[in-house]
N, C-alpha and C. Protein backbone atom coordinates (compact mmCIF):
# COMPACT_ATOMS: atom_id res chain seq x y z
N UNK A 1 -46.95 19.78 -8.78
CA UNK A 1 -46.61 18.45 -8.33
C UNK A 1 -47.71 17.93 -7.42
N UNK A 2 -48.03 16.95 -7.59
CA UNK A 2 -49.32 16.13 -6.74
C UNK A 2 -48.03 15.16 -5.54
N UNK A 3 -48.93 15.22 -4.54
CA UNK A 3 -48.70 14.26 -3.60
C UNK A 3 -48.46 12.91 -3.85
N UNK A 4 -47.25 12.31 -3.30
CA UNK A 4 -46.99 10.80 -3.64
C UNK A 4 -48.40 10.03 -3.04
N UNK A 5 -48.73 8.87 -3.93
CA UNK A 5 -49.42 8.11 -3.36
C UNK A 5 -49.02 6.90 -2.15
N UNK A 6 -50.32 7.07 -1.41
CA UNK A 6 -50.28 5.71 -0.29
C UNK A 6 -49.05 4.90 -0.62
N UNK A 7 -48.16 3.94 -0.16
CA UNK A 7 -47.68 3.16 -0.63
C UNK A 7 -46.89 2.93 -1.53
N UNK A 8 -46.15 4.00 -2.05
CA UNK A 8 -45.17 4.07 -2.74
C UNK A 8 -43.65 5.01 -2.14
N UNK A 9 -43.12 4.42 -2.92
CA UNK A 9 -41.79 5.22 -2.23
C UNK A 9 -40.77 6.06 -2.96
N UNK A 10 -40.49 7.12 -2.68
CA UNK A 10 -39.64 8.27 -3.99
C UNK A 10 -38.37 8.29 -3.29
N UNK A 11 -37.29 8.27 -4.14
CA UNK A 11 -36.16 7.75 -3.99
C UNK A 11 -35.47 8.72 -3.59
N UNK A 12 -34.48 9.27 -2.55
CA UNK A 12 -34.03 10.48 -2.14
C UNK A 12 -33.10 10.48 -3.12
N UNK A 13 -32.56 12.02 -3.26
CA UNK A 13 -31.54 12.72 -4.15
C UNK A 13 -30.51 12.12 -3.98
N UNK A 14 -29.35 12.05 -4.79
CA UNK A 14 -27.84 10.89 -4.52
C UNK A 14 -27.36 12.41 -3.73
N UNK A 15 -26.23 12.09 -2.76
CA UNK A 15 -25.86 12.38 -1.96
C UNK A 15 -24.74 13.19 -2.67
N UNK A 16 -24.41 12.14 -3.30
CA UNK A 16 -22.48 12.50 -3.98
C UNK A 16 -23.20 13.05 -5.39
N UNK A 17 -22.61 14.01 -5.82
CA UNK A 17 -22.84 14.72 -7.20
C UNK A 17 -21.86 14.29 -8.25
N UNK A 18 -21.97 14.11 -9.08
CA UNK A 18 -20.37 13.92 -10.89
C UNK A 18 -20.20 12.07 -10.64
N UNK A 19 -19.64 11.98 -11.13
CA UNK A 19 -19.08 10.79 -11.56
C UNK A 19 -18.17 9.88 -10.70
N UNK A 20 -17.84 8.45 -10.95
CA UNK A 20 -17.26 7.76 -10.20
C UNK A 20 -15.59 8.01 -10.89
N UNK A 21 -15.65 8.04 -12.34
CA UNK A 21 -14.26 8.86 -13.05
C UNK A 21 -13.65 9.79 -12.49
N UNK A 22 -14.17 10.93 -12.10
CA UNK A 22 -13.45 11.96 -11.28
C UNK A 22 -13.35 11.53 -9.85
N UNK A 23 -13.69 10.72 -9.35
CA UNK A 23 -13.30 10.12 -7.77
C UNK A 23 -12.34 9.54 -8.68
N UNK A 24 -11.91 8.29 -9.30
CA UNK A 24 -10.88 7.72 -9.59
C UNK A 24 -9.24 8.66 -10.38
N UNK A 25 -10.02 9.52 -10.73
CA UNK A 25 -8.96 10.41 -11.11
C UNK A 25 -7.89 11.06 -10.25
N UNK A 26 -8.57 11.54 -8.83
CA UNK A 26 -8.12 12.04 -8.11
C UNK A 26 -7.72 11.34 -7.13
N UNK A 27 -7.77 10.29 -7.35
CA UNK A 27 -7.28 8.97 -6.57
C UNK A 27 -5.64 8.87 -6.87
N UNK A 28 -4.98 8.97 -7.77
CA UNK A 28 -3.96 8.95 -8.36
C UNK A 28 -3.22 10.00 -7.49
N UNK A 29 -3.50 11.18 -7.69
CA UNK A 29 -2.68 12.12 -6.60
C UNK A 29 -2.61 12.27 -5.35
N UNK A 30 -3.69 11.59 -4.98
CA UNK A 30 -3.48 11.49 -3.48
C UNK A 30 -2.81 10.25 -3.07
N UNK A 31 -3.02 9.17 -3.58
CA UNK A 31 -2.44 7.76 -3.11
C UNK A 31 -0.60 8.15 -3.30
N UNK A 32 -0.37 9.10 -4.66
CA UNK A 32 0.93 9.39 -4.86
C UNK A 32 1.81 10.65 -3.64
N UNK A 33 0.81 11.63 -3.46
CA UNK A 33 0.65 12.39 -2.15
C UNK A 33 1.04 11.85 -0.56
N UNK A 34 0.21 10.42 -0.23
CA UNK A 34 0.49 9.74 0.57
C UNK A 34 1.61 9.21 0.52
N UNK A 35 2.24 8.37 -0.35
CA UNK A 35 3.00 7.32 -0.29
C UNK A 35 4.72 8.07 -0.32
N UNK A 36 4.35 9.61 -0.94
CA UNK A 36 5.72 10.60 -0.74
C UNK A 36 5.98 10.68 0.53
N UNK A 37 4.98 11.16 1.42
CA UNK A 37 4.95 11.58 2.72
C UNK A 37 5.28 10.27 3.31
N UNK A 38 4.80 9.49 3.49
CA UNK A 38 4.98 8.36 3.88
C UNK A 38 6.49 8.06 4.10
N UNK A 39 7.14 7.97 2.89
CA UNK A 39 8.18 7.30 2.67
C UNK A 39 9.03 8.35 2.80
N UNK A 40 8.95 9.49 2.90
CA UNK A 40 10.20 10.84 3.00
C UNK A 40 10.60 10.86 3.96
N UNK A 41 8.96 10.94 5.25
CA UNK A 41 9.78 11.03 6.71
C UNK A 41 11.02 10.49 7.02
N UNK A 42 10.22 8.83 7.04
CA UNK A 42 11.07 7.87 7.65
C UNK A 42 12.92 8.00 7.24
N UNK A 43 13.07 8.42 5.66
CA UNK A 43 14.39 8.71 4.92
C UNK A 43 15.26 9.66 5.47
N UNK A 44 14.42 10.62 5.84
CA UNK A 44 15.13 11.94 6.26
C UNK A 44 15.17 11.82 8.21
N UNK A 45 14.71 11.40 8.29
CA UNK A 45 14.35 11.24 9.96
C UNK A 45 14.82 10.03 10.59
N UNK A 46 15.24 8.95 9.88
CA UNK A 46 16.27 8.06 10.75
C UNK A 46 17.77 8.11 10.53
N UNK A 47 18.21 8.87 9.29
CA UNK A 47 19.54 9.08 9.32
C UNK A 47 20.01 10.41 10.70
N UNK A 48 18.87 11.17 10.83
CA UNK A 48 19.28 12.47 11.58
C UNK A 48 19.01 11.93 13.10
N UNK A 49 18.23 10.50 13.32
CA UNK A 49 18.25 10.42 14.63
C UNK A 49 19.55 9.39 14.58
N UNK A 50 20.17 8.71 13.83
CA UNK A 50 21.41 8.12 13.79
C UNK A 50 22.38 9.09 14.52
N UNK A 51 22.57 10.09 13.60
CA UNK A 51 23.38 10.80 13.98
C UNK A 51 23.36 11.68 15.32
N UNK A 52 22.22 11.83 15.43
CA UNK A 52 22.62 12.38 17.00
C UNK A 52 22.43 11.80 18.43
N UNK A 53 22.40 9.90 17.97
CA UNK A 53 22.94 8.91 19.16
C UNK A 53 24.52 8.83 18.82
N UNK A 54 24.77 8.39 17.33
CA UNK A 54 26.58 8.28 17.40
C UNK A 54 26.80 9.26 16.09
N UNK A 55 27.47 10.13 16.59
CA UNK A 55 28.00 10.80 15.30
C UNK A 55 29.03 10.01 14.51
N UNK A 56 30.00 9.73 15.00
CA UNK A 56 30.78 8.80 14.75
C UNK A 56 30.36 7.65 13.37
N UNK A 57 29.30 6.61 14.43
CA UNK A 57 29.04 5.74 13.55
C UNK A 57 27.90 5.46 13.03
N UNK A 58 27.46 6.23 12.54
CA UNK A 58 26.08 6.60 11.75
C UNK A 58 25.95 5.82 10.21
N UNK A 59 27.22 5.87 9.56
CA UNK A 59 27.46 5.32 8.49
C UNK A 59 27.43 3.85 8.79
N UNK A 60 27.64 3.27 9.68
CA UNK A 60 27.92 1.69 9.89
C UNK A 60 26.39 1.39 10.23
N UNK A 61 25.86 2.06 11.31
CA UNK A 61 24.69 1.73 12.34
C UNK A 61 23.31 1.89 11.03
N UNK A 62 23.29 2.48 10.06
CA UNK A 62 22.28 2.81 9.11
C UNK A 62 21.72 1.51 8.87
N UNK A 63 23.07 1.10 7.59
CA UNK A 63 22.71 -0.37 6.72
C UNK A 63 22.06 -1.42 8.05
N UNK A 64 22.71 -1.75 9.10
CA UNK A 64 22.54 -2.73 9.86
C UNK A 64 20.70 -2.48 10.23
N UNK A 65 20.19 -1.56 11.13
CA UNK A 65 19.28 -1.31 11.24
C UNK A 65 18.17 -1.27 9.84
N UNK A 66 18.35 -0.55 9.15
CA UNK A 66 17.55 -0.98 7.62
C UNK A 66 17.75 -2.54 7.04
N UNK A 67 18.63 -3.15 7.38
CA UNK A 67 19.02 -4.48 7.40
C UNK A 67 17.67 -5.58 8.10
N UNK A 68 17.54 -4.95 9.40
CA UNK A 68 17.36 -5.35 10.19
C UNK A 68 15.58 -5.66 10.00
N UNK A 69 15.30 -4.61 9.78
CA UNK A 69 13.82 -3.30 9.11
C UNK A 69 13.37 -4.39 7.89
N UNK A 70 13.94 -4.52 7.03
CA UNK A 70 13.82 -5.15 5.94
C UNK A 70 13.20 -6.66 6.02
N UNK A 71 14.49 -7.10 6.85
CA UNK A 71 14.05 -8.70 7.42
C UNK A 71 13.09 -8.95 7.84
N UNK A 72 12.43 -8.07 9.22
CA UNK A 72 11.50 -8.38 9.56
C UNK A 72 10.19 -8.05 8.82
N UNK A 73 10.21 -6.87 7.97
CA UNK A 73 8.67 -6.85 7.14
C UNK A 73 9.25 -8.23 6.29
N UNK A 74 9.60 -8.81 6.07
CA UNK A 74 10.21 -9.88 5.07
C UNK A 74 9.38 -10.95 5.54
N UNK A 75 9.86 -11.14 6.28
CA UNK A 75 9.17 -12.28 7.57
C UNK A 75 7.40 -12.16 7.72
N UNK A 76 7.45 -11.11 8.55
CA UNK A 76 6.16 -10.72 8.26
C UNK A 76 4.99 -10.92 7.24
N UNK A 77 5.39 -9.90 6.29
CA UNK A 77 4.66 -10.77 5.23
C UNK A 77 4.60 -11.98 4.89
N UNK A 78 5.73 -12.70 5.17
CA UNK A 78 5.55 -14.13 4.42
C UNK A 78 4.63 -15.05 5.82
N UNK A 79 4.45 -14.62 6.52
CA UNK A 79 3.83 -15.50 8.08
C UNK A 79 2.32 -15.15 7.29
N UNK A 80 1.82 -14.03 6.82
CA UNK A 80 0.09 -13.89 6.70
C UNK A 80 -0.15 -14.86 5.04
């Protein structure tokens, strides 16, 4: 290999190796990965903090609050 000349410029090696297909591929399981986690907590974790402010009325206090939850992303979105 000879030395680059004066004034020219050699292009460094790409950084990222394979294809933009296998990034998009694996895009699918993770966005689906996320959006489980995401959405499980909140399911499993506000009925159990319901219940251990009112045992009692956990069944009533749910809908109202998810009621409540709903409206305002409702709102929300529609203001942007």
């Amino acid at each position: 290999m000879s030395a680059p000349q004066p004034g020219t410029q050699t292009a460094p090696p790409p950084l990222v190796r394979g294809s933009i297909r296998r990034l998009l591929i694996w895009k699918i399981p993770a966005n689906i990965s996320v959006y489980l986690i995401v959405g499980a907590v909140p399911v499993v974790l506000l009925p159990l903090h319901f219940e251990s402010v009112d045992p009692a009325g956990k069944v009533g206090n749910l809908p109202i609050v998810a009621a409540v939850g709903a409206c305002a992303v409702w709102f929300i979105r529609s203001v942007r």
